[in-house]
PDB file of N, CA and C in Angstrom:
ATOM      1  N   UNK A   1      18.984  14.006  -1.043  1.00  0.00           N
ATOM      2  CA  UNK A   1      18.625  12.639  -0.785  1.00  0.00           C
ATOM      3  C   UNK A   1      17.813  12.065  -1.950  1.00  0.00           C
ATOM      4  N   UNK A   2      16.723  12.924  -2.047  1.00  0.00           N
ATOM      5  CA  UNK A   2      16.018  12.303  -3.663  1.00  0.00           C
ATOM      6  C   UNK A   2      17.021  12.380  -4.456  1.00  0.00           C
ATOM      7  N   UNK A   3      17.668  12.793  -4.992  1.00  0.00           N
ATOM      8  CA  UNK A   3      18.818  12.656  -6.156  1.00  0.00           C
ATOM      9  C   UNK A   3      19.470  11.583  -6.206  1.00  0.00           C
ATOM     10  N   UNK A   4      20.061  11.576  -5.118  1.00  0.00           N
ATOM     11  CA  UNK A   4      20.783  10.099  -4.640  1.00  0.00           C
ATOM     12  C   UNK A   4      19.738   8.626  -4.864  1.00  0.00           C
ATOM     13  N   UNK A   5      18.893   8.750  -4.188  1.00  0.00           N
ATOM     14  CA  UNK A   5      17.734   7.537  -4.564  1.00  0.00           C
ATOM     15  C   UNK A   5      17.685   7.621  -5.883  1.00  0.00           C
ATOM     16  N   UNK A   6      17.140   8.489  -6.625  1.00  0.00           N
ATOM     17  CA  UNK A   6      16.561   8.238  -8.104  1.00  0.00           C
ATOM     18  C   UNK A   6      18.180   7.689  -8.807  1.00  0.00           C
ATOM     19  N   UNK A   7      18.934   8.314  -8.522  1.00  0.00           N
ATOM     20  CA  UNK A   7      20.271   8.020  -9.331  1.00  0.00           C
ATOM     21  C   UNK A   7      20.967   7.020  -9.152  1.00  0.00           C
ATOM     22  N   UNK A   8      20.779   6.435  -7.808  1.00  0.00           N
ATOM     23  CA  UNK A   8      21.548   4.999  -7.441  1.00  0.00           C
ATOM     24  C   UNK A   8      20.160   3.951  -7.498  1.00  0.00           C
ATOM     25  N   UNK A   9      20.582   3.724  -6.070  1.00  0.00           N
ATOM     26  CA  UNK A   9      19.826   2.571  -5.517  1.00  0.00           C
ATOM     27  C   UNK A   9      18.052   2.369  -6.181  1.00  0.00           C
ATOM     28  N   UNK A  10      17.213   3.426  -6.912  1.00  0.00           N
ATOM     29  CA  UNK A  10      16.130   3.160  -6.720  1.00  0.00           C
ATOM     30  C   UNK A  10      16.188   2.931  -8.438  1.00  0.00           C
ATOM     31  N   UNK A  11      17.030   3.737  -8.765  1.00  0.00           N
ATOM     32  CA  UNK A  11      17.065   3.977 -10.419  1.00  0.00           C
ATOM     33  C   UNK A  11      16.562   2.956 -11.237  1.00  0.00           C
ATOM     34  N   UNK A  12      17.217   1.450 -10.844  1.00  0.00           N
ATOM     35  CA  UNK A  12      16.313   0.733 -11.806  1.00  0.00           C
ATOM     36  C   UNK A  12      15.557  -0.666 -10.706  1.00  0.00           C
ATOM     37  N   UNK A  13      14.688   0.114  -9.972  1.00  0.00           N
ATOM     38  CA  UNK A  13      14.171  -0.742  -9.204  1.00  0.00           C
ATOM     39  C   UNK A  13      12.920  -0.219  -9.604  1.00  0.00           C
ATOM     40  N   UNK A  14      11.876  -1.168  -9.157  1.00  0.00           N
ATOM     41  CA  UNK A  14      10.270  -0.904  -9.572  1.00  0.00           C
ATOM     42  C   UNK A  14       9.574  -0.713  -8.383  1.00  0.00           C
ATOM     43  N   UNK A  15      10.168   0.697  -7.652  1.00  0.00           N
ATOM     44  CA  UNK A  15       9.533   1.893  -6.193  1.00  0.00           C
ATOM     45  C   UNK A  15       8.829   2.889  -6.507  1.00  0.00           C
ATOM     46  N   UNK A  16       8.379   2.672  -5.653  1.00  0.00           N
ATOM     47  CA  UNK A  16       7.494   4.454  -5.889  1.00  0.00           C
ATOM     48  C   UNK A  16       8.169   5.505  -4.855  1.00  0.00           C
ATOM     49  N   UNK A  17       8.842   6.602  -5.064  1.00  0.00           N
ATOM     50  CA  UNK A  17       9.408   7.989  -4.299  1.00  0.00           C
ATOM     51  C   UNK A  17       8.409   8.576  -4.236  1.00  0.00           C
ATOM     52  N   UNK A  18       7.850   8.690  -2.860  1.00  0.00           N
ATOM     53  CA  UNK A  18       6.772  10.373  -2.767  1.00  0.00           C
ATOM     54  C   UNK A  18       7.933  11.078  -1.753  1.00  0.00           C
ATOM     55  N   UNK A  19       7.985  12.575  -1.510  1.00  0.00           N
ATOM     56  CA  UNK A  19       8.502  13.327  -1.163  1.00  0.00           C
ATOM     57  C   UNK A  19       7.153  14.031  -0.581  1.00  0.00           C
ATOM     58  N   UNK A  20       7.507  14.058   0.687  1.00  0.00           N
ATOM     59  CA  UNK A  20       6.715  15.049   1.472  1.00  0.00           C
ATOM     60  C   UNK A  20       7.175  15.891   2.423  1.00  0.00           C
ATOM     61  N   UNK A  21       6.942  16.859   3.101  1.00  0.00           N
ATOM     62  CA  UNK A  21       7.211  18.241   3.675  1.00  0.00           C
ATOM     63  C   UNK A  21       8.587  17.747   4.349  1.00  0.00           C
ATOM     64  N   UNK A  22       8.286  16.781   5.466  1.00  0.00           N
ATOM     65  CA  UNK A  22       9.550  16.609   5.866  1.00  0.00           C
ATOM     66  C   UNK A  22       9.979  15.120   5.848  1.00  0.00           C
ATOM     67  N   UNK A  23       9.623  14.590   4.915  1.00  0.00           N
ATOM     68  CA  UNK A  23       9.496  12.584   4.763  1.00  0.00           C
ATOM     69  C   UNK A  23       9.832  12.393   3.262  1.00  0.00           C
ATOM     70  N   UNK A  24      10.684  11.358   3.296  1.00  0.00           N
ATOM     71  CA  UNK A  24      10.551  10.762   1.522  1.00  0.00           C
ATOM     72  C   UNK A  24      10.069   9.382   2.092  1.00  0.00           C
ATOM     73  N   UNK A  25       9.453   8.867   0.971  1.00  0.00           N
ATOM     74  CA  UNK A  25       8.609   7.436   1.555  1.00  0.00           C
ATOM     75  C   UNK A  25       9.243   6.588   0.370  1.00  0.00           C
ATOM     76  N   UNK A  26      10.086   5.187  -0.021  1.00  0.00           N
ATOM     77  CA  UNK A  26      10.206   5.271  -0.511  1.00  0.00           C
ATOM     78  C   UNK A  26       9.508   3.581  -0.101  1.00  0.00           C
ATOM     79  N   UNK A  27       8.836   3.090  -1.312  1.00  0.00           N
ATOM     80  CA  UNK A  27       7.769   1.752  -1.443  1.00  0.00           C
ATOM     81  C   UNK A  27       7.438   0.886  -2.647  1.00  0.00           C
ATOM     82  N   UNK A  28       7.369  -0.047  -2.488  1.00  0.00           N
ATOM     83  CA  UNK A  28       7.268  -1.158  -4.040  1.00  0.00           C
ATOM     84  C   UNK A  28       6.102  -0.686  -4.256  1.00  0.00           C
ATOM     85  N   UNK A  29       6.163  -0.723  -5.961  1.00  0.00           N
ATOM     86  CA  UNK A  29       5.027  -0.388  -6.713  1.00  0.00           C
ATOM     87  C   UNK A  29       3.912  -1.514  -6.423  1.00  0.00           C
ATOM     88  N   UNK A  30       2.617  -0.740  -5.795  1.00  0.00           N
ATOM     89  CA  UNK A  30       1.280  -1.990  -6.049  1.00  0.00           C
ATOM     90  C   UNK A  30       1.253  -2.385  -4.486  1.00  0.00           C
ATOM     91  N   UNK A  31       2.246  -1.963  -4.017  1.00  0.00           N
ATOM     92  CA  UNK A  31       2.119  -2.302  -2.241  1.00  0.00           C
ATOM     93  C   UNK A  31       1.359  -1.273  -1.152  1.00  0.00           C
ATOM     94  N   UNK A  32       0.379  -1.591  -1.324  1.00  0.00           N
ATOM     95  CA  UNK A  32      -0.447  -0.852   0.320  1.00  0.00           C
ATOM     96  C   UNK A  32      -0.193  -1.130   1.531  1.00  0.00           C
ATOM     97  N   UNK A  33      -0.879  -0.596   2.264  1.00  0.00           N
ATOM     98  CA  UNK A  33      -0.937  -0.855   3.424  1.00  0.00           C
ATOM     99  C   UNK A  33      -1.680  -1.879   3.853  1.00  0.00           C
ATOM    100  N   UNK A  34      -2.888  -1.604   3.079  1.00  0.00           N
ATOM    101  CA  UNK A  34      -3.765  -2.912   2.727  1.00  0.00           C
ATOM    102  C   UNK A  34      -3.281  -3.978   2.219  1.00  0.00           C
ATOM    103  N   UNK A  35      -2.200  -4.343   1.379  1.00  0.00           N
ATOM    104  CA  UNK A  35      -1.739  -5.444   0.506  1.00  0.00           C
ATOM    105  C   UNK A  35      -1.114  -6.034   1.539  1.00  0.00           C
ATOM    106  N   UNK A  36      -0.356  -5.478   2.434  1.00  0.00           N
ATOM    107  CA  UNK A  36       0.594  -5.521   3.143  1.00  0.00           C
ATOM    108  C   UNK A  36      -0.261  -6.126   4.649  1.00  0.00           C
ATOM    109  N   UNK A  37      -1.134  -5.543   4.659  1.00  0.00           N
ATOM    110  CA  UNK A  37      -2.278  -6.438   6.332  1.00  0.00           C
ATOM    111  C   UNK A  37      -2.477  -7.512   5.662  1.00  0.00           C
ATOM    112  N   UNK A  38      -2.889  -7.827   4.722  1.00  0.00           N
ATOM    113  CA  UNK A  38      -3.772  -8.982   4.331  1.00  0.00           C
ATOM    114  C   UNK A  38      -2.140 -10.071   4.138  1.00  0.00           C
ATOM    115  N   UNK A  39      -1.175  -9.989   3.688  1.00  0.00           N
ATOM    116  CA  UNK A  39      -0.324 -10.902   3.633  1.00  0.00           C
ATOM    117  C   UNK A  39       0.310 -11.016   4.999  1.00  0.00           C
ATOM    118  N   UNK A  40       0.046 -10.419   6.153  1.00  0.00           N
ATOM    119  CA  UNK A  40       0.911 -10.346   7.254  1.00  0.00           C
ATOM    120  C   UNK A  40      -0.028 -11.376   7.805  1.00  0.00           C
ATOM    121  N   UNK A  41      -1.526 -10.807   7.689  1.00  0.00           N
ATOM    122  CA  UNK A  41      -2.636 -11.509   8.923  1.00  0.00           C
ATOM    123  C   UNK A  41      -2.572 -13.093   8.007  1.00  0.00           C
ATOM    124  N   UNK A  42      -2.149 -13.198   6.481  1.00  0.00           N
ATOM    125  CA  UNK A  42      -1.925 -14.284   5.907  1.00  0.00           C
ATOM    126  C   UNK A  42      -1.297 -15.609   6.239  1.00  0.00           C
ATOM    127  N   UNK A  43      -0.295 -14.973   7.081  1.00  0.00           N
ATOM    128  CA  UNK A  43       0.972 -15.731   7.559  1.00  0.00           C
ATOM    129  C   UNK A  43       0.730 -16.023   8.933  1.00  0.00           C
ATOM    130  N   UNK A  44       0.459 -15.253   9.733  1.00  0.00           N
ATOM    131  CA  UNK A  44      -0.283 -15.193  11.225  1.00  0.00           C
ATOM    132  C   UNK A  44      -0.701 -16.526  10.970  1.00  0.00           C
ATOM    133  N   UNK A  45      -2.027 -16.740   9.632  1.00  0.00           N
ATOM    134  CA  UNK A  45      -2.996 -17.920  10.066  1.00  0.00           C
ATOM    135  C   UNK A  45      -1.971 -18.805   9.253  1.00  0.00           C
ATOM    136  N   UNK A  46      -1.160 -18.897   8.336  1.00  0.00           N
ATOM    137  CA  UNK A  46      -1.129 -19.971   7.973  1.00  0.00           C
ATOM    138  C   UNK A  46       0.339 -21.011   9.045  1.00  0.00           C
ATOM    139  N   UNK A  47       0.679 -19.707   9.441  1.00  0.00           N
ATOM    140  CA  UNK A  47       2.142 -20.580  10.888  1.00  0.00           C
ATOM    141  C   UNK A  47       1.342 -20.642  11.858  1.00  0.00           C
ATOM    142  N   UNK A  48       0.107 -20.244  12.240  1.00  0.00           N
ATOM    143  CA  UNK A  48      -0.749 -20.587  13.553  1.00  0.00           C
ATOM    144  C   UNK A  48      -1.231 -21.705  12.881  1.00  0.00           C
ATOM    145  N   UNK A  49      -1.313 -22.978  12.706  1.00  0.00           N
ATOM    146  CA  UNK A  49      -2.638 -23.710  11.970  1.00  0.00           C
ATOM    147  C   UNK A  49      -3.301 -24.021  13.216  1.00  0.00           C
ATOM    148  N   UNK A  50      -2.920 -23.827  14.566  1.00  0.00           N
ATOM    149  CA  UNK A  50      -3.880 -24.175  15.768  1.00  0.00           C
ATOM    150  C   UNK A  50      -5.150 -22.707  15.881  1.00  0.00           C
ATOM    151  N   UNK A  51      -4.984 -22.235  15.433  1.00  0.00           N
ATOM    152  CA  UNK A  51      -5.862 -21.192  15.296  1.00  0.00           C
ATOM    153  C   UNK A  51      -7.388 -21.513  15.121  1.00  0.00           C
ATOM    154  N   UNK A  52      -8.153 -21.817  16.303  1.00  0.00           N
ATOM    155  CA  UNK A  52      -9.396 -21.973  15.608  1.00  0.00           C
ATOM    156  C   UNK A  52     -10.656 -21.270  15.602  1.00  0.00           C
ATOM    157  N   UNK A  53     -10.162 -19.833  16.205  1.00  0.00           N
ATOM    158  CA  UNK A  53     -11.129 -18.769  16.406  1.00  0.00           C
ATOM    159  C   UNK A  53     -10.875 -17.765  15.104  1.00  0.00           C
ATOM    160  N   UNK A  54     -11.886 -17.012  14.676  1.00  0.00           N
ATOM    161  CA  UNK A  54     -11.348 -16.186  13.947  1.00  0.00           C
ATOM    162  C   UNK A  54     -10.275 -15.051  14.750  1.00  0.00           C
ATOM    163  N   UNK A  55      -9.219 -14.023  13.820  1.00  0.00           N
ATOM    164  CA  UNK A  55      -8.578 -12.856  15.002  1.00  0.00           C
ATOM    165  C   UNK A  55     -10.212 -11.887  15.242  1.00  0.00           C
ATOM    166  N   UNK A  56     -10.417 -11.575  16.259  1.00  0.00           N
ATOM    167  CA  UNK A  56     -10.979 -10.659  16.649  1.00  0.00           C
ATOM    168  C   UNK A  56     -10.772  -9.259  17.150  1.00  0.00           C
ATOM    169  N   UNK A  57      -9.218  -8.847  16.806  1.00  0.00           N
ATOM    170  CA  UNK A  57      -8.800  -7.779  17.177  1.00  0.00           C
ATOM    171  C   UNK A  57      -7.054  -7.913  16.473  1.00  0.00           C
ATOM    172  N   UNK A  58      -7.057  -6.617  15.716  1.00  0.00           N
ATOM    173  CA  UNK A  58      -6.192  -5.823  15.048  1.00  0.00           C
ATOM    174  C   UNK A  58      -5.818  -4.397  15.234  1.00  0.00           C
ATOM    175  N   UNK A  59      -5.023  -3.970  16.171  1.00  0.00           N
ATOM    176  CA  UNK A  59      -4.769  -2.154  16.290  1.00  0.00           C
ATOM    177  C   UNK A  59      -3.917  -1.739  14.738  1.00  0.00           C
ATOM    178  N   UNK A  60      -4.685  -0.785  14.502  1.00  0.00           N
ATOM    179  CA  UNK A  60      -4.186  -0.534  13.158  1.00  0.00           C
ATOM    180  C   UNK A  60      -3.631   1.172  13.796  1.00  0.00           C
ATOM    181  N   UNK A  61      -2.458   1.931  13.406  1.00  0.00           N
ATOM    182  CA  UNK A  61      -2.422   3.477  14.144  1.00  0.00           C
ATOM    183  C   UNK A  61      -1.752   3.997  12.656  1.00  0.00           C
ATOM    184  N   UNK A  62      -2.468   4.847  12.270  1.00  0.00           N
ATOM    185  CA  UNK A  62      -2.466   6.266  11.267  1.00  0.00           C
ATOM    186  C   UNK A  62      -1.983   7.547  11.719  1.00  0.00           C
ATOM    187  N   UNK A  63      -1.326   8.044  11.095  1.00  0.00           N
ATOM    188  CA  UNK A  63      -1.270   9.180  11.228  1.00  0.00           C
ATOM    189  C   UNK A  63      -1.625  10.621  10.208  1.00  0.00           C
ATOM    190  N   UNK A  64      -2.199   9.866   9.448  1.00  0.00           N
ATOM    191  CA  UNK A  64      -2.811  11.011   8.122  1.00  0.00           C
ATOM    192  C   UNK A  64      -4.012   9.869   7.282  1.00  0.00           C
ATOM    193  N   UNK A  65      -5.140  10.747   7.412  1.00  0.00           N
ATOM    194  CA  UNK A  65      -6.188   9.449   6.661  1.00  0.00           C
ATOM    195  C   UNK A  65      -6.183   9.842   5.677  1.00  0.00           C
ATOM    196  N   UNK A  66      -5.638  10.185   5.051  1.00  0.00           N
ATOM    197  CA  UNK A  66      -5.564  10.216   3.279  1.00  0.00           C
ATOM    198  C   UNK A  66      -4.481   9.016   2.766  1.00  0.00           C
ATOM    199  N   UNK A  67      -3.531   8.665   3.805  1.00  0.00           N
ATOM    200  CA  UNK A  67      -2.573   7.863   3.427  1.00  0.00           C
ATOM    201  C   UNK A  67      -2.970   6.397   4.023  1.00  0.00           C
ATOM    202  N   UNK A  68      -3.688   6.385   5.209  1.00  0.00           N
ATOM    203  CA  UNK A  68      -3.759   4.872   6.008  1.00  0.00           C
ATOM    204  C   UNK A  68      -5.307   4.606   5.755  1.00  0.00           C
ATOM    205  N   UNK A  69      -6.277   5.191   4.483  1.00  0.00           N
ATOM    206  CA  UNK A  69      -7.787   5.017   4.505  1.00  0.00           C
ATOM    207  C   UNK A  69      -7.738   3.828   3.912  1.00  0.00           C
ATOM    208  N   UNK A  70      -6.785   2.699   3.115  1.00  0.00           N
ATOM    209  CA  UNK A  70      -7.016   1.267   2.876  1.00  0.00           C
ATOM    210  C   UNK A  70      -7.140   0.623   3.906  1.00  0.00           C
ATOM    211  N   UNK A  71      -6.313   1.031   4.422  1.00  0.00           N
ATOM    212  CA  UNK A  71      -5.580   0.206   5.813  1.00  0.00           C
ATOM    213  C   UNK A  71      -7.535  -0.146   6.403  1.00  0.00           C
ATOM    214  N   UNK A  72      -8.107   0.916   7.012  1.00  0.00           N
ATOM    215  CA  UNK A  72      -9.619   0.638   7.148  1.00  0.00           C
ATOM    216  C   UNK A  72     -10.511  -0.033   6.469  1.00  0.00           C
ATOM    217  N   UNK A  73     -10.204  -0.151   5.256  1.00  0.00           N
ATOM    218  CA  UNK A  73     -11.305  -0.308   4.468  1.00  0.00           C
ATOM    219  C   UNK A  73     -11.103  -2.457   4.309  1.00  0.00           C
ATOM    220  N   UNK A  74      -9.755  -2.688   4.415  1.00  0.00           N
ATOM    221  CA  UNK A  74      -9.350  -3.594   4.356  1.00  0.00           C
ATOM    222  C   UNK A  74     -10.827  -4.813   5.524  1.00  0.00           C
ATOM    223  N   UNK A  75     -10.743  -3.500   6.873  1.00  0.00           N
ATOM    224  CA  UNK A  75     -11.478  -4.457   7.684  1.00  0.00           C
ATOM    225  C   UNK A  75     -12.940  -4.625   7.716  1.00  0.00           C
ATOM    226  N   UNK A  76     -13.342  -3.193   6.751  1.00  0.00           N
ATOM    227  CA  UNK A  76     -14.955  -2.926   6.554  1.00  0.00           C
ATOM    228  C   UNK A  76     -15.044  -3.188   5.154  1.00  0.00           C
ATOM    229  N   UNK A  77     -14.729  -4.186   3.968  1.00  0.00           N
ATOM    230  CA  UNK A  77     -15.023  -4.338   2.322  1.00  0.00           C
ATOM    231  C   UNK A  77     -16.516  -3.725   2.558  1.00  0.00           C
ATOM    232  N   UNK A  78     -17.510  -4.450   3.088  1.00  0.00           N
ATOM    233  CA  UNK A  78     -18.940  -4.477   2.685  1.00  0.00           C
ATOM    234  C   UNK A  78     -19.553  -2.992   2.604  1.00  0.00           C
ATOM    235  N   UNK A  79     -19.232  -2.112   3.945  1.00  0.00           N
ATOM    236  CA  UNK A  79     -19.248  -0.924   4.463  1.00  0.00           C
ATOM    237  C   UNK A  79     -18.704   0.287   3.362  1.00  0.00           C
ATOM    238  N   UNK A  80     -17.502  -0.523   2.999  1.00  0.00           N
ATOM    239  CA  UNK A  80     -17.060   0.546   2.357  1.00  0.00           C
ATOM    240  C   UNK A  80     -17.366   0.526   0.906  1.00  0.00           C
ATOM    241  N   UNK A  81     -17.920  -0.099   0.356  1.00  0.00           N
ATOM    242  CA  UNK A  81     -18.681  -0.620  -0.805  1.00  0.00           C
ATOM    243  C   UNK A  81     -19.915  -0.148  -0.842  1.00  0.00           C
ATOM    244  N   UNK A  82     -21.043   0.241  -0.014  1.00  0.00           N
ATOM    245  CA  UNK A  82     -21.820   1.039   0.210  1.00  0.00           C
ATOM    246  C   UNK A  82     -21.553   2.394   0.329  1.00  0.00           C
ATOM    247  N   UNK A  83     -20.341   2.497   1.169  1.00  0.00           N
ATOM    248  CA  UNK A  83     -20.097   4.298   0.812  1.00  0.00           C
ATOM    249  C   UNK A  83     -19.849   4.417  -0.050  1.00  0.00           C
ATOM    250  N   UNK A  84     -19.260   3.975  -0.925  1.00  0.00           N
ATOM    251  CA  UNK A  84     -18.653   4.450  -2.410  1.00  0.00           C
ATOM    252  C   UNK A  84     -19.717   4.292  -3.434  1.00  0.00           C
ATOM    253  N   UNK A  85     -21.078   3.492  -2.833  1.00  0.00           N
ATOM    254  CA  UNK A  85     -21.812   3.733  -3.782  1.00  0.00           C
ATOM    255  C   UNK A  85     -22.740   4.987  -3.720  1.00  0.00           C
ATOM    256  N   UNK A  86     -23.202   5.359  -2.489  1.00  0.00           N
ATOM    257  CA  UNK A  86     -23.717   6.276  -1.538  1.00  0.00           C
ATOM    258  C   UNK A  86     -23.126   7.826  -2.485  1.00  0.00           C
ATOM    259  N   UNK A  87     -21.800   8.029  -2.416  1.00  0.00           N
ATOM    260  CA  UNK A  87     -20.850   9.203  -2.845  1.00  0.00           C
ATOM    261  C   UNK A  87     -21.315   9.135  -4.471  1.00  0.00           C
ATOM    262  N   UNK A  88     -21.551   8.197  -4.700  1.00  0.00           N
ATOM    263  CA  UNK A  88     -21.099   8.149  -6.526  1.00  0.00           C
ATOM    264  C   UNK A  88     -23.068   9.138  -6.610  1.00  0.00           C
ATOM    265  N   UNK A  89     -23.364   8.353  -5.939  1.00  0.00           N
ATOM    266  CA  UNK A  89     -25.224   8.978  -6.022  1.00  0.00           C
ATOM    267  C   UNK A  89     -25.021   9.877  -5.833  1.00  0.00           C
ATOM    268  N   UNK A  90     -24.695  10.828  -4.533  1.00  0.00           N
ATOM    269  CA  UNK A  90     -24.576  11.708  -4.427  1.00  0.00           C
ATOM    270  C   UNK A  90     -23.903  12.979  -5.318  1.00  0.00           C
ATOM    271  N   UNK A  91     -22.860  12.846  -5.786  1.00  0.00           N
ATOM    272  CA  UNK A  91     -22.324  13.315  -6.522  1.00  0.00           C
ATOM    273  C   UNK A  91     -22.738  13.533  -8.099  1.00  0.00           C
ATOM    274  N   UNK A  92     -23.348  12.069  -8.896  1.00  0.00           N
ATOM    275  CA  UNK A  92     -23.945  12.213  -9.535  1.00  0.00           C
ATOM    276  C   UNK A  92     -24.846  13.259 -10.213  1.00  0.00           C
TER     277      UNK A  92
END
């Protein structure tokens, strides 16, 4: 199946192929999960224009946090801007 992707269809497209145990993922370069909430919840508000509450609720479901940890961080910037400064000290 990777052969086939890299050799046809993906060959001169601008994707990223990861291959994992039993998954190939195949995704536009520069596209998160995060890139990808923020243009969805984008559209939400801009075809709602009656919208006059902020959303107060988003189910986000992961199944590996090494792969869906934007996806979080998307809803905590401030939070997670402190941990990363927190780690850098630490580590330091």
């Amino acid at each position: 199946m990777l052969q086939h992707l890299w050799a046809g269809p993906a060959s001169n497209a601008s994707v990223d192929i990861v291959q994992g145990r039993y998954y190939v993922e195949v995704h536009s370069v520069g596209v998160t999960k995060e890139s990808a909430m923020e243009r969805i919840l984008g559209k939400i508000v801009l075809q709602n224009k009656s919208i006059t509450t902020p959303i107060d609720y988003v189910l986000c479901i992961g199944n590996f946090l090494g792969k869906d940890e934007d996806i979080y961080t998307f809803f905590e910037p401030e939070l997670t801007k402190k941990t990363k400064k927190v780690s850098s000290t630490v580590v330091a």
